[in-house]
N, C-alpha and C. Protein backbone atom coordinates (compact mmCIF):
# COMPACT_ATOMS: atom_id res chain seq x y z
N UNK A 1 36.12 -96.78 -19.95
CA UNK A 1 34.88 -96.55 -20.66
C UNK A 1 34.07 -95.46 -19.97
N UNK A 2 33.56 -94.72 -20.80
CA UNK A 2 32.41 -93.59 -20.11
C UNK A 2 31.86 -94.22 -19.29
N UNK A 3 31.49 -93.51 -18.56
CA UNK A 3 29.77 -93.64 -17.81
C UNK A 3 29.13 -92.80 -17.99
N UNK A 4 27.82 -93.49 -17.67
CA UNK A 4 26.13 -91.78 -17.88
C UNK A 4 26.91 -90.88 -16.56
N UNK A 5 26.78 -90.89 -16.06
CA UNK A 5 27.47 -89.96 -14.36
C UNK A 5 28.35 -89.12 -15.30
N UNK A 6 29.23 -89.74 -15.84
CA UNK A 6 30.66 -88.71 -16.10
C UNK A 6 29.96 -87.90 -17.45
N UNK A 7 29.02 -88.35 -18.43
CA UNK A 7 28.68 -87.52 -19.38
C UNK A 7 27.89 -86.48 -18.84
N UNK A 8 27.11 -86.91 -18.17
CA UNK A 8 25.94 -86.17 -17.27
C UNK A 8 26.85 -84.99 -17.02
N UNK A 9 27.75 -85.01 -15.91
CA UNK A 9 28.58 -83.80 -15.24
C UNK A 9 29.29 -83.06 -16.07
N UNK A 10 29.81 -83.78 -16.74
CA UNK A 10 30.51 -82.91 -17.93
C UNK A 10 29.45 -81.95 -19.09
N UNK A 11 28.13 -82.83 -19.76
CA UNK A 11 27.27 -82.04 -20.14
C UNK A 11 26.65 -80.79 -19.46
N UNK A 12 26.07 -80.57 -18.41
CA UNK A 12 25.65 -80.15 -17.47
C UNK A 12 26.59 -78.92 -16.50
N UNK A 13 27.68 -79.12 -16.76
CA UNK A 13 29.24 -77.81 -15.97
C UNK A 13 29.06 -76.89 -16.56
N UNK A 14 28.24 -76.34 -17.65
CA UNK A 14 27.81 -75.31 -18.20
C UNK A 14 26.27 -74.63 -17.99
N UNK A 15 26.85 -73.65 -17.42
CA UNK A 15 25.11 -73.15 -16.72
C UNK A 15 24.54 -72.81 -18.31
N UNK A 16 24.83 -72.41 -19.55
CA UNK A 16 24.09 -72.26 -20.53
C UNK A 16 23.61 -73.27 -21.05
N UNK A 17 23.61 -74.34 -20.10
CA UNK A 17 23.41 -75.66 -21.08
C UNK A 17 21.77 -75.63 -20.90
N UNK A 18 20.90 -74.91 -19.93
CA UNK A 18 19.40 -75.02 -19.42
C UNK A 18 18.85 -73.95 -21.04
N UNK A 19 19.41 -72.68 -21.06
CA UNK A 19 19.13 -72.36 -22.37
C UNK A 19 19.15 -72.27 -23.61
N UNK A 20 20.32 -73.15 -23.78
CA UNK A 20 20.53 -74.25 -25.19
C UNK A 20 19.74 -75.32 -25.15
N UNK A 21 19.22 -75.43 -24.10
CA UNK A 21 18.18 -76.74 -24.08
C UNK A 21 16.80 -76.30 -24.65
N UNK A 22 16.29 -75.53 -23.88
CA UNK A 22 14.86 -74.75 -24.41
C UNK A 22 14.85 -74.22 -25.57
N UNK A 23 16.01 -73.50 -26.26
CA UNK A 23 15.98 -73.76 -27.57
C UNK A 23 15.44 -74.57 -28.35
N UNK A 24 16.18 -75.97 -28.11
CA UNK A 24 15.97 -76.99 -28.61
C UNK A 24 14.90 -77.74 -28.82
N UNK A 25 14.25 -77.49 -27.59
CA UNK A 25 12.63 -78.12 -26.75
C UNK A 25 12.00 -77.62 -27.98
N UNK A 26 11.99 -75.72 -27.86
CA UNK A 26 11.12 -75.01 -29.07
C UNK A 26 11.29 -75.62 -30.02
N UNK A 27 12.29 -75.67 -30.47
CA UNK A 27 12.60 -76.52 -32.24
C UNK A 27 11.73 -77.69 -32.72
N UNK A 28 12.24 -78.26 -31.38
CA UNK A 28 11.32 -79.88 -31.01
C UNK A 28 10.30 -79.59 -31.27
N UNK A 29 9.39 -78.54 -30.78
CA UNK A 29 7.87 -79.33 -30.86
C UNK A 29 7.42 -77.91 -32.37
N UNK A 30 8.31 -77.57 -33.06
CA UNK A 30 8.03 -77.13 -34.09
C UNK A 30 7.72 -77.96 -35.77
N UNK A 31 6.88 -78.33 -36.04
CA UNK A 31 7.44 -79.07 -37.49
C UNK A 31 8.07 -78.58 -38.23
N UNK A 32 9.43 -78.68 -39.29
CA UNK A 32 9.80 -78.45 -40.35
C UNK A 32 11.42 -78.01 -39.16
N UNK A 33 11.22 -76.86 -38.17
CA UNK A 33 11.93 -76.34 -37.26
C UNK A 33 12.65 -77.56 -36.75
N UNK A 34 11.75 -78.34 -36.23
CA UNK A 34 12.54 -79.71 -35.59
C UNK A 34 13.70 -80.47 -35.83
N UNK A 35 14.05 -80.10 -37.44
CA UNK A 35 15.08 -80.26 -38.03
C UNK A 35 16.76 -79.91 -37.53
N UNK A 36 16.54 -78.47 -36.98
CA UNK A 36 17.59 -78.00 -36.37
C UNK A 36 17.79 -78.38 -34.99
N UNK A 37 16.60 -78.94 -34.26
CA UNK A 37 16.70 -79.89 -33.07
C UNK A 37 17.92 -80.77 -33.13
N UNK A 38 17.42 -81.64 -34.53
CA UNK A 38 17.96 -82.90 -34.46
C UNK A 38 19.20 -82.64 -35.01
N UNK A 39 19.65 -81.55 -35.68
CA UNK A 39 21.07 -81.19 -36.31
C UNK A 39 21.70 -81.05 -35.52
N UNK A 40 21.56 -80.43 -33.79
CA UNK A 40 21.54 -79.96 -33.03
C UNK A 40 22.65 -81.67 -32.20
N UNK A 41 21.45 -82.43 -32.13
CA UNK A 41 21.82 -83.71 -31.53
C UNK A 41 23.01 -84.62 -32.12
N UNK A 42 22.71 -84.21 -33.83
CA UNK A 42 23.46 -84.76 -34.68
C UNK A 42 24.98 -84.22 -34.33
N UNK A 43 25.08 -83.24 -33.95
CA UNK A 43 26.61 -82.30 -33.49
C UNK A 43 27.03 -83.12 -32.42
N UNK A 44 25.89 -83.19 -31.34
CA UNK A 44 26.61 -83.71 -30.18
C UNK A 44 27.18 -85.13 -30.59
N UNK A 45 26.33 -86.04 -31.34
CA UNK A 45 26.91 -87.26 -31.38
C UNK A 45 28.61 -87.28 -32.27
N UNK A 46 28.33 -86.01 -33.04
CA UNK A 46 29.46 -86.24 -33.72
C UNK A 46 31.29 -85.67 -33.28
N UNK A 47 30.51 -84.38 -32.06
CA UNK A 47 31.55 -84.13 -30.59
C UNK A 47 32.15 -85.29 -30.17
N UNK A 48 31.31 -86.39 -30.01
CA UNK A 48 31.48 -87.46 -29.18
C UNK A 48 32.35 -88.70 -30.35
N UNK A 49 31.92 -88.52 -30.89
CA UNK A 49 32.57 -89.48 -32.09
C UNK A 49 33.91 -89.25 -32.43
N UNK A 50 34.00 -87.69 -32.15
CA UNK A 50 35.44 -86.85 -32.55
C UNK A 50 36.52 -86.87 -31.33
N UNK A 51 35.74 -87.15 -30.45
CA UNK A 51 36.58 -86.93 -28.96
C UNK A 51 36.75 -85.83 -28.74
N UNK A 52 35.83 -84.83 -28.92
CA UNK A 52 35.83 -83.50 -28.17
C UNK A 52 35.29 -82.99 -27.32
N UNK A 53 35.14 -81.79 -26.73
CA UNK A 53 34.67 -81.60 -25.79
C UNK A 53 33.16 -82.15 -25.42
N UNK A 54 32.38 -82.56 -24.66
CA UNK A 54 31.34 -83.25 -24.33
C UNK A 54 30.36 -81.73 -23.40
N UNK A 55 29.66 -81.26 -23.93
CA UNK A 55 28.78 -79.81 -23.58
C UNK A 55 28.06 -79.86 -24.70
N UNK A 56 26.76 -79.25 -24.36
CA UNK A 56 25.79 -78.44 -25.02
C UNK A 56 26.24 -77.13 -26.21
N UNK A 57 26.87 -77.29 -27.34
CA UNK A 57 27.13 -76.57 -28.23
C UNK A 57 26.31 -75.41 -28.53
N UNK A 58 27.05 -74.13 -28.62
CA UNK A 58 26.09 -72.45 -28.99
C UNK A 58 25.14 -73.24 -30.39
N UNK A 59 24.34 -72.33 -30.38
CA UNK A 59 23.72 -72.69 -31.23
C UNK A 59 23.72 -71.36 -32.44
N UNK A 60 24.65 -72.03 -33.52
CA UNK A 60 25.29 -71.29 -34.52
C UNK A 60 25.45 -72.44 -35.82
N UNK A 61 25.62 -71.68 -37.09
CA UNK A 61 25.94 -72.36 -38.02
C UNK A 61 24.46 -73.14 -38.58
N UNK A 62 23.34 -72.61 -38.32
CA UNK A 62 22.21 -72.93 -38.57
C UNK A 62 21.52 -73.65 -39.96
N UNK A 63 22.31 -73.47 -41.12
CA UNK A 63 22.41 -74.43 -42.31
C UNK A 63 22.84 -75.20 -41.98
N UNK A 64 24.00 -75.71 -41.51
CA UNK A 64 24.65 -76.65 -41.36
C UNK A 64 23.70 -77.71 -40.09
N UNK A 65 22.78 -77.14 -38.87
CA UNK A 65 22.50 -77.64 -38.45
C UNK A 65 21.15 -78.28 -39.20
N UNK A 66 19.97 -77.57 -39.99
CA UNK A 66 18.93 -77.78 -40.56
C UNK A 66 19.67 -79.08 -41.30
N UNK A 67 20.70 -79.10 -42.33
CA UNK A 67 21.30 -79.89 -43.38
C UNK A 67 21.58 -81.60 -42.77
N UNK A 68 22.03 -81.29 -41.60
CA UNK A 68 22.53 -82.54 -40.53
C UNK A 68 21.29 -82.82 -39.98
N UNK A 69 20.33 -82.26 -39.63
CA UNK A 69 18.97 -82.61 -38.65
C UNK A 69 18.02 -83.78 -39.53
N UNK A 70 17.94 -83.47 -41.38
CA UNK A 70 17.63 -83.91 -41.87
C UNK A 70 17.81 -85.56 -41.83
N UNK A 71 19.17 -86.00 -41.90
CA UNK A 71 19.62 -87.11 -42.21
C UNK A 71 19.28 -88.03 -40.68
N UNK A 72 19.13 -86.98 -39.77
CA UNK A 72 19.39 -87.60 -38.39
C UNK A 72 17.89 -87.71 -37.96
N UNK A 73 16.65 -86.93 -38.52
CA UNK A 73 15.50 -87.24 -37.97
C UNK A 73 15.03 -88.26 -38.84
N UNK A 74 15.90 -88.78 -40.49
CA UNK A 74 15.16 -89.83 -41.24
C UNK A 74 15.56 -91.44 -40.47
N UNK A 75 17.08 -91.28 -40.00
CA UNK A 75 17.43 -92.66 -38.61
C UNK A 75 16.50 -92.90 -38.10
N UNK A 76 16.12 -91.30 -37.65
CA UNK A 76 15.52 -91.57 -35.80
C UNK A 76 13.86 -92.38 -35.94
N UNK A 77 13.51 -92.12 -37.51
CA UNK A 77 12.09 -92.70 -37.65
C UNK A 77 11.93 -93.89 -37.86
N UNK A 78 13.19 -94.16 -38.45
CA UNK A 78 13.45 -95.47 -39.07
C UNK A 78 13.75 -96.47 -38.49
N UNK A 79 14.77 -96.14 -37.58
CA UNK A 79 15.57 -96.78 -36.54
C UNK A 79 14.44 -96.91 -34.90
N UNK A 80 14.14 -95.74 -34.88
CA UNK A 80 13.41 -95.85 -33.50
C UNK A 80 12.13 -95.80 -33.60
N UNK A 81 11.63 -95.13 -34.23
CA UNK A 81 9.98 -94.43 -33.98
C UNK A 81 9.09 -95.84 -34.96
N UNK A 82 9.74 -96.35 -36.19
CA UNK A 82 8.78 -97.15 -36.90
C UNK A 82 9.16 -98.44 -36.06
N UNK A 83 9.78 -98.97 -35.49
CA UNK A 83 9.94 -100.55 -34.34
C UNK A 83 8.94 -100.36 -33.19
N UNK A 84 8.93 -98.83 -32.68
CA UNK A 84 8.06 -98.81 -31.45
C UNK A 84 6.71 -99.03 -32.68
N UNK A 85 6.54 -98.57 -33.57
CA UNK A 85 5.56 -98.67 -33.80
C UNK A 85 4.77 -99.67 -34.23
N UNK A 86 5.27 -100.54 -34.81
CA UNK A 86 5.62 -102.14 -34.84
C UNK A 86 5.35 -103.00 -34.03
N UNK A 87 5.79 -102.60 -32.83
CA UNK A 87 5.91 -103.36 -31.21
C UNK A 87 4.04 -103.02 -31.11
N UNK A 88 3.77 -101.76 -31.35
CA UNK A 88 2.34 -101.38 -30.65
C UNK A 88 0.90 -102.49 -31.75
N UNK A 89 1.05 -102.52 -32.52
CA UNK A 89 1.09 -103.05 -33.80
C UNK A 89 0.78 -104.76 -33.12
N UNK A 90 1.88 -104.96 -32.35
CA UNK A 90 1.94 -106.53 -32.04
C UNK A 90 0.91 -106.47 -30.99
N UNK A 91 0.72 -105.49 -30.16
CA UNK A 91 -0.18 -105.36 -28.71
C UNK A 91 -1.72 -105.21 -29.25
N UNK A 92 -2.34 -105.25 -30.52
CA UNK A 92 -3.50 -105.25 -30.98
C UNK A 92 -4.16 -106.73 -30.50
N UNK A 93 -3.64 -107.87 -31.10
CA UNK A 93 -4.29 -108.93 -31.21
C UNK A 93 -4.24 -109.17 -29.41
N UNK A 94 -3.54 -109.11 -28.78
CA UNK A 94 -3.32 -109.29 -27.13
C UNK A 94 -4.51 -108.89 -26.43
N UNK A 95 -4.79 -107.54 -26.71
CA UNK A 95 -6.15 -106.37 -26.07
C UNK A 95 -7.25 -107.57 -25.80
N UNK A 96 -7.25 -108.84 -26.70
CA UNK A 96 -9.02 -109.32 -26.69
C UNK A 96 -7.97 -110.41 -25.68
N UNK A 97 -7.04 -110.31 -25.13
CA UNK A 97 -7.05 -111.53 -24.29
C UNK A 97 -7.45 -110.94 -22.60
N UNK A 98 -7.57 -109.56 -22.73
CA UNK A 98 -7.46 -108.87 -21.72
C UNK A 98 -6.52 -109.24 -20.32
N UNK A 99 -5.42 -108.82 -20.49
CA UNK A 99 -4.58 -109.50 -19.83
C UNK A 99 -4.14 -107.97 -19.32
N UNK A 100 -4.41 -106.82 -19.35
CA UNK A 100 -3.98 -105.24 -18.81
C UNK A 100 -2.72 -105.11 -18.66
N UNK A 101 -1.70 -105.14 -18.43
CA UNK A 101 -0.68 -104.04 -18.66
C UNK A 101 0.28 -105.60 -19.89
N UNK A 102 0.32 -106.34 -19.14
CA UNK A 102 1.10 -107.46 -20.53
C UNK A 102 1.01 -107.35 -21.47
N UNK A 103 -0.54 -106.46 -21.87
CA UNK A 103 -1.01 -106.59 -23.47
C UNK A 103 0.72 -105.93 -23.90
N UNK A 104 1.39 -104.91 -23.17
CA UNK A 104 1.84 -104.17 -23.55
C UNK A 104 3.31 -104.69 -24.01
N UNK A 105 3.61 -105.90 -23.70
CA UNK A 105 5.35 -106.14 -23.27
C UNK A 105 5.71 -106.62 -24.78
N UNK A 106 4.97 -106.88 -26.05
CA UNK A 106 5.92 -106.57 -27.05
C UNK A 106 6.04 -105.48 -27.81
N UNK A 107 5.73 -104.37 -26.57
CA UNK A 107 6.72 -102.81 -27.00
C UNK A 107 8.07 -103.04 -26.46
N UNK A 108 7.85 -103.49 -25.18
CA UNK A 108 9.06 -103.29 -24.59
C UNK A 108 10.76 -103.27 -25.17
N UNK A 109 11.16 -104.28 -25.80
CA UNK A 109 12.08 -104.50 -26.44
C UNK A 109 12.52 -103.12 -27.68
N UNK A 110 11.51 -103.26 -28.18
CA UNK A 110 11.75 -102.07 -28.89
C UNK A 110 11.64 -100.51 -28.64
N UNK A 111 11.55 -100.19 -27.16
CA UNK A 111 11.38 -99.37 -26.79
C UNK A 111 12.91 -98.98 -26.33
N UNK A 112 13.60 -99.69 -25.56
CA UNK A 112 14.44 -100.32 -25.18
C UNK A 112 16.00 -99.83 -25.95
N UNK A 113 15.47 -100.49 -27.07
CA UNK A 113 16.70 -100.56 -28.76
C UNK A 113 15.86 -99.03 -28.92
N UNK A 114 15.32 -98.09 -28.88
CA UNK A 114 14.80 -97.04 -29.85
C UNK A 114 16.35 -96.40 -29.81
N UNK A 115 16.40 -95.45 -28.88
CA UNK A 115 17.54 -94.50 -28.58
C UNK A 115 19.22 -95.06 -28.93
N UNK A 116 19.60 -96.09 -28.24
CA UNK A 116 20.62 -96.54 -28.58
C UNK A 116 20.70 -97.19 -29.89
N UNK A 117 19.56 -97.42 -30.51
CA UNK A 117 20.12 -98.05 -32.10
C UNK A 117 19.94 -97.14 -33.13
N UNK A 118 19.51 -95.82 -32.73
CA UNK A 118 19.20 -95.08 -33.35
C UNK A 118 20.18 -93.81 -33.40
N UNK A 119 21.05 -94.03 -32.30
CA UNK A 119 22.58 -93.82 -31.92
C UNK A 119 23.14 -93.98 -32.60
N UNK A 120 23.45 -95.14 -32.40
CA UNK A 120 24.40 -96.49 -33.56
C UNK A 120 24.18 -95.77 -35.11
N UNK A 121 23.20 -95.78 -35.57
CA UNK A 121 22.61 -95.63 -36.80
C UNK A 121 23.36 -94.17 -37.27
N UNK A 122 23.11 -93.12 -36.49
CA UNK A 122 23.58 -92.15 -36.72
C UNK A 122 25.04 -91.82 -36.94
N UNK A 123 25.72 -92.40 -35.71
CA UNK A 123 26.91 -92.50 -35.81
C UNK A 123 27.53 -93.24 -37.18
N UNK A 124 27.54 -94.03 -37.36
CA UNK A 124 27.91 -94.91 -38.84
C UNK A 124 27.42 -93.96 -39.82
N UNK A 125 26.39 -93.46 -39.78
CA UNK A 125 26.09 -92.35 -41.07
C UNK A 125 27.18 -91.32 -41.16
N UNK A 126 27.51 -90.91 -40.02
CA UNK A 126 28.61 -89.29 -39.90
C UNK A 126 30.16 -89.92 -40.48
N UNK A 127 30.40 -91.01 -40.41
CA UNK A 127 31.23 -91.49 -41.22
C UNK A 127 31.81 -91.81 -42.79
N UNK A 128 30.53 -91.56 -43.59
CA UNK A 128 30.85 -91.13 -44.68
C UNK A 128 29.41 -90.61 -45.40
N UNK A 129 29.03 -90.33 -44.55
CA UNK A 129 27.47 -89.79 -44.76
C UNK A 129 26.34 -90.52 -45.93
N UNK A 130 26.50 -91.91 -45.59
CA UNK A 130 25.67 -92.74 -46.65
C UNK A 130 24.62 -93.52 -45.42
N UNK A 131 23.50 -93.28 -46.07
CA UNK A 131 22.66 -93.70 -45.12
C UNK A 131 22.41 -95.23 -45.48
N UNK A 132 23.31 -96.12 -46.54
CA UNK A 132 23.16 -97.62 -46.40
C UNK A 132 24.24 -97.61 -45.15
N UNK A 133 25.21 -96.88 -44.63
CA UNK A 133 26.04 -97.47 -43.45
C UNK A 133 25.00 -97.09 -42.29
N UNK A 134 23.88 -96.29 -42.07
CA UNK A 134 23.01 -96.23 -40.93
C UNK A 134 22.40 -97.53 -40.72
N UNK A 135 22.05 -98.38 -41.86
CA UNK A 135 21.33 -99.26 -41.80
C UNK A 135 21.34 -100.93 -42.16
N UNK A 136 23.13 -100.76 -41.50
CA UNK A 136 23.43 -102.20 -41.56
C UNK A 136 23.48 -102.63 -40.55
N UNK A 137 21.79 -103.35 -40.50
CA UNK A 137 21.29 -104.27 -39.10
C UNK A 137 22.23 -104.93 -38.55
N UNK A 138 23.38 -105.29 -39.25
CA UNK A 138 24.55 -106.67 -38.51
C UNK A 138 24.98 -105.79 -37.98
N UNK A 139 25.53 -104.81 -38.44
CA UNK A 139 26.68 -103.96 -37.56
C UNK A 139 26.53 -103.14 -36.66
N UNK A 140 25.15 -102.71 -37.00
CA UNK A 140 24.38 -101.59 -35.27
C UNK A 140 24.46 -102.76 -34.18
N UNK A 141 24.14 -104.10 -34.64
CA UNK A 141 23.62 -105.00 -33.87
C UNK A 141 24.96 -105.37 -32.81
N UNK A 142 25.77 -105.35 -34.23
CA UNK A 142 27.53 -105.73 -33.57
C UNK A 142 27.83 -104.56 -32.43
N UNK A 143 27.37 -103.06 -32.52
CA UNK A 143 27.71 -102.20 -31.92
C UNK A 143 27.04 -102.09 -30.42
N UNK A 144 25.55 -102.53 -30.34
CA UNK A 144 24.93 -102.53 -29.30
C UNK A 144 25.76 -103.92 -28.15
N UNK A 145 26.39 -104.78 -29.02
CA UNK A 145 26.30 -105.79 -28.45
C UNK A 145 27.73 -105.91 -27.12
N UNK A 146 28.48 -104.89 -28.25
CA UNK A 146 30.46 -104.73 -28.08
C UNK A 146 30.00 -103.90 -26.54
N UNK A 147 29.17 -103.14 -26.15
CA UNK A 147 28.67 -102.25 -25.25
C UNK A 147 28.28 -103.09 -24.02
N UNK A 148 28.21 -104.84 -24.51
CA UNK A 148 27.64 -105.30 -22.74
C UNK A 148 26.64 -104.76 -22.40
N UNK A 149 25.88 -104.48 -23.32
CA UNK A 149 24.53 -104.37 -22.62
C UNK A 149 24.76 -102.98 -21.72
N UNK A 150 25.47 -102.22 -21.85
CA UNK A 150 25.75 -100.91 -20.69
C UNK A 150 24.86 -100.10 -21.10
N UNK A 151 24.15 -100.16 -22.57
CA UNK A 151 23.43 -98.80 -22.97
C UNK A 151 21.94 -99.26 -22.30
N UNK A 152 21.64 -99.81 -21.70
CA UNK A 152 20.10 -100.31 -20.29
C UNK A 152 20.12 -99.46 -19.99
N UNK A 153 21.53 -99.15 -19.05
CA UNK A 153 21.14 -98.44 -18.04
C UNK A 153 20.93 -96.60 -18.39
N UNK A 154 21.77 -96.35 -19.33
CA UNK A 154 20.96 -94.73 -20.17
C UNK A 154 19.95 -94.52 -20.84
N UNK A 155 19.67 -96.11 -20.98
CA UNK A 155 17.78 -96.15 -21.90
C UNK A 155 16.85 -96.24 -20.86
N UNK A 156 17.26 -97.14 -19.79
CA UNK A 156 16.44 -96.63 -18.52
C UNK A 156 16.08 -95.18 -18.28
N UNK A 157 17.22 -94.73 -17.91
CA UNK A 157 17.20 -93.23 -17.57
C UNK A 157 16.91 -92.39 -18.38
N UNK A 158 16.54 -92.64 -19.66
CA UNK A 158 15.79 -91.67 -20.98
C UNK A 158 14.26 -91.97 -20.64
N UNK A 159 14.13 -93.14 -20.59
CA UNK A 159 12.49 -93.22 -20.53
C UNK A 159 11.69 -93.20 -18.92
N UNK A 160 12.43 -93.16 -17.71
CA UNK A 160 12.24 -92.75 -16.80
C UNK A 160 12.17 -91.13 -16.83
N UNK A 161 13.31 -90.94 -17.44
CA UNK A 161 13.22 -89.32 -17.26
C UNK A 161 12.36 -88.96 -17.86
N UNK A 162 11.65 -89.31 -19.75
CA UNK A 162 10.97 -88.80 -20.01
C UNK A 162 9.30 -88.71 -19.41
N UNK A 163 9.45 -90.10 -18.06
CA UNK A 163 8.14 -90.65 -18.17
C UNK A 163 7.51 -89.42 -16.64
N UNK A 164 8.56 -89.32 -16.34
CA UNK A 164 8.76 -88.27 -14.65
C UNK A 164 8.55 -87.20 -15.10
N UNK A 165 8.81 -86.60 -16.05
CA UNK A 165 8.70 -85.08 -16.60
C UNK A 165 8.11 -85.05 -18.14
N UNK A 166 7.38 -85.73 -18.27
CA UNK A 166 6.04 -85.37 -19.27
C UNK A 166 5.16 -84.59 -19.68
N UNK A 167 5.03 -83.51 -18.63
CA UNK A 167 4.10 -82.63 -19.04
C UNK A 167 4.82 -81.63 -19.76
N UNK A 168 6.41 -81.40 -19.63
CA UNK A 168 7.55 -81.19 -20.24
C UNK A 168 7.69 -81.71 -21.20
N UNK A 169 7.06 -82.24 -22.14
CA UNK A 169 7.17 -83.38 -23.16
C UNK A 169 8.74 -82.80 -24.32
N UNK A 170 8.48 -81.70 -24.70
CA UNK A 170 9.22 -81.43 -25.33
C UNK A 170 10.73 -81.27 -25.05
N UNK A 171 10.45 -80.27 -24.01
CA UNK A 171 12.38 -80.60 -23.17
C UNK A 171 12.84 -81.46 -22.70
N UNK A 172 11.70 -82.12 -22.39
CA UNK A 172 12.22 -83.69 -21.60
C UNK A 172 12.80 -84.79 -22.61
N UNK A 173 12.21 -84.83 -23.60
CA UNK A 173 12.67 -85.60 -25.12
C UNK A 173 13.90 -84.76 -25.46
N UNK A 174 13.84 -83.81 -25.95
CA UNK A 174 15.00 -83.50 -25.97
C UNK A 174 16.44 -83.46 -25.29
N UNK A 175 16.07 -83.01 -24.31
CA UNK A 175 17.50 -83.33 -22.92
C UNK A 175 17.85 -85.06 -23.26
N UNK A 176 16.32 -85.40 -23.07
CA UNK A 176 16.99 -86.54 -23.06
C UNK A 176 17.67 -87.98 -24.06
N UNK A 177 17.41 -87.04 -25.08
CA UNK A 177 17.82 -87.61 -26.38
C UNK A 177 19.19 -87.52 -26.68
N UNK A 178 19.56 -85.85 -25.95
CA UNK A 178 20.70 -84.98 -26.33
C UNK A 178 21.94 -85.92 -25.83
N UNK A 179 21.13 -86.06 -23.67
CA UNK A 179 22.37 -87.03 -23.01
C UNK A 179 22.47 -88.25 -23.44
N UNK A 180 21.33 -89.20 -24.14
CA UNK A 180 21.56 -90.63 -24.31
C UNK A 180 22.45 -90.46 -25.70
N UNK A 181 22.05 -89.82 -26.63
CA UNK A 181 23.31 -90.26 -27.89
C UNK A 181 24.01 -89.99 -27.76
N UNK A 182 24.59 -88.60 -26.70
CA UNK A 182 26.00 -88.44 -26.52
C UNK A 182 26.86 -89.39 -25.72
N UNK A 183 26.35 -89.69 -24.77
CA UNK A 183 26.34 -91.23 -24.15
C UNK A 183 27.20 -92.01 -25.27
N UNK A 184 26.28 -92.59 -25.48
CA UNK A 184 26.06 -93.76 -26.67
C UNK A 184 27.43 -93.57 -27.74
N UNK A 185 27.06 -92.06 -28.39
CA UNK A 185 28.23 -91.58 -29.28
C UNK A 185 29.73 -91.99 -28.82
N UNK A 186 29.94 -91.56 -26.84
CA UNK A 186 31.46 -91.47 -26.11
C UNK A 186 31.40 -93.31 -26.58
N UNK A 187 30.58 -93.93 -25.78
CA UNK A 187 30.96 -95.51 -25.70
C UNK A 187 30.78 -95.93 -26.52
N UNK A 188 30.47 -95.86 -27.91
CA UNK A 188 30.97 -96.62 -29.33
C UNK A 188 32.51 -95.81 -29.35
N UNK A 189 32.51 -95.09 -29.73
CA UNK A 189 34.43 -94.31 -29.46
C UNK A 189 35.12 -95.19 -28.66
N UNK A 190 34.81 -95.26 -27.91
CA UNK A 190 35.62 -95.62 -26.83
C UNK A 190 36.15 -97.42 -27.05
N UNK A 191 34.64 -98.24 -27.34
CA UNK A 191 34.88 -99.02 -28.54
C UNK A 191 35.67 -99.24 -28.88
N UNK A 192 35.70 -98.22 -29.83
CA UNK A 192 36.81 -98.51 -30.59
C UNK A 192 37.67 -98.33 -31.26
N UNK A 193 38.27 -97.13 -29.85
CA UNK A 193 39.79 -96.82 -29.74
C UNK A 193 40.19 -98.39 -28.87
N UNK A 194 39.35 -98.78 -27.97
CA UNK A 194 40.31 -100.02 -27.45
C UNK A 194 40.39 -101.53 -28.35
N UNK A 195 39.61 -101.33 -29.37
CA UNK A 195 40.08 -102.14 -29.80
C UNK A 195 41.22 -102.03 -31.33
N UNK A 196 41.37 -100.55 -31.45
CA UNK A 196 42.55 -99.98 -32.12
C UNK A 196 43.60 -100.82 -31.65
N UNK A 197 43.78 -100.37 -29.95
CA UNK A 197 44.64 -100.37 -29.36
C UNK A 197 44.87 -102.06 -28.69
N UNK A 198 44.10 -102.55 -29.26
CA UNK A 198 44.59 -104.18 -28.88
C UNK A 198 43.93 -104.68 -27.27
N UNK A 199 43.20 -103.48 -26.59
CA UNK A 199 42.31 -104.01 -25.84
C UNK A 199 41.06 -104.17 -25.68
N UNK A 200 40.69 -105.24 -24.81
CA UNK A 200 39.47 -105.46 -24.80
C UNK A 200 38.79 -104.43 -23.59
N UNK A 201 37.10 -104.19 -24.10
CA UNK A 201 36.46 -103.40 -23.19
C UNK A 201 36.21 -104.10 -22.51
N UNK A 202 35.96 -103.16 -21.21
CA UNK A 202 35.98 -103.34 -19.50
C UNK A 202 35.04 -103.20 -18.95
């Protein structure tokens, strides 16, 4: 099975990968532009889905990326951004108990699930590009679960990283969106080629 370490090094063995990134950052904090961000991300997960090379892709084919960014920033709202928002939502009625940072802990969970289920989500879409397969709660659920809990430790390291380099807001989301679904993308694959192959993950 992957690890973050081995995607990390392998993403990263390309010194163009710092200016395919800032690209991206720009895209990011562009509206309408942001699209090709996420088309952008949408490639990598689907590198990873394909079993190909694992790097920061030129940035070319720019319809094709706007066309893919679309489907992949309607997941990412759906899947990630409207649960956090939900979670914050739950931390209203808490505020009058004044209890200071606890008010906060039913974000947590869903902060948690944002990136990796929003992974999941994507991935199942690139498969026959119907966005009812993004959004069959049993089966993302089945997917997070087949993982052992391994995707913690790259959701850790997304929201640490983003929380350490913030004033970076934009590259920092991005990088770190780029390494967690590609992540995410290798170890659903990986999934399930072993269980093609009659074994169980390790």
């Amino acid at each position: 099975m992957p690890t973050l370490e081995q995607v990390c090094k392998r993403l990263f063995a390309e010194r163009a990968w710092f200016v395919r990134c800032i690209v991206g950052a720009l895209l990011l904090a562009i509206p309408v532009a942001h699209f090709f961000a996420f088309g952008y991300m949408y490639e990598m997960i689907a590198r990873a889905r394909r079993g190909d090379s694992l790097d920061f892709p030129p940035w070319d084919d720019w319809r094709r990326m706007f066309v893919n960014g679309v489907p992949a920033f309607i997941i990412f709202v759906i899947l990630g951004l409207l649960p956090i928002g939900l979670g914050w939502v739950l931390t209203w009625p808490l505020r009058w108990l004044n209890w200071g940072v606890f008010v906060y802990l039913p974000i947590v969970p869903f902060v948690i699930l944002a990136a990796p289920l929003s992974a999941a989500g994507i991935y199942q879409y690139q498969k026959r590009e119907e966005y009812r397969d993004a959004f069959r709660i049993w089966l993302l659920a089945r997917m997070l679960r087949s993982t052992k809990a391994r995707f913690y430790v790259p959701t850790f390291a997304v929201i640490g990283f983003v929380a350490a380099a913030y004033p970076l807001m934009s590259f920092t989301i991005f990088v770190a969106l780029a390494v967690g679904w590609t992540f995410y993308g290798a170890f659903f694959r990986a999934v399930e080629e072993s269980r093609k192959g009659g074994i169980r993950p390790s």
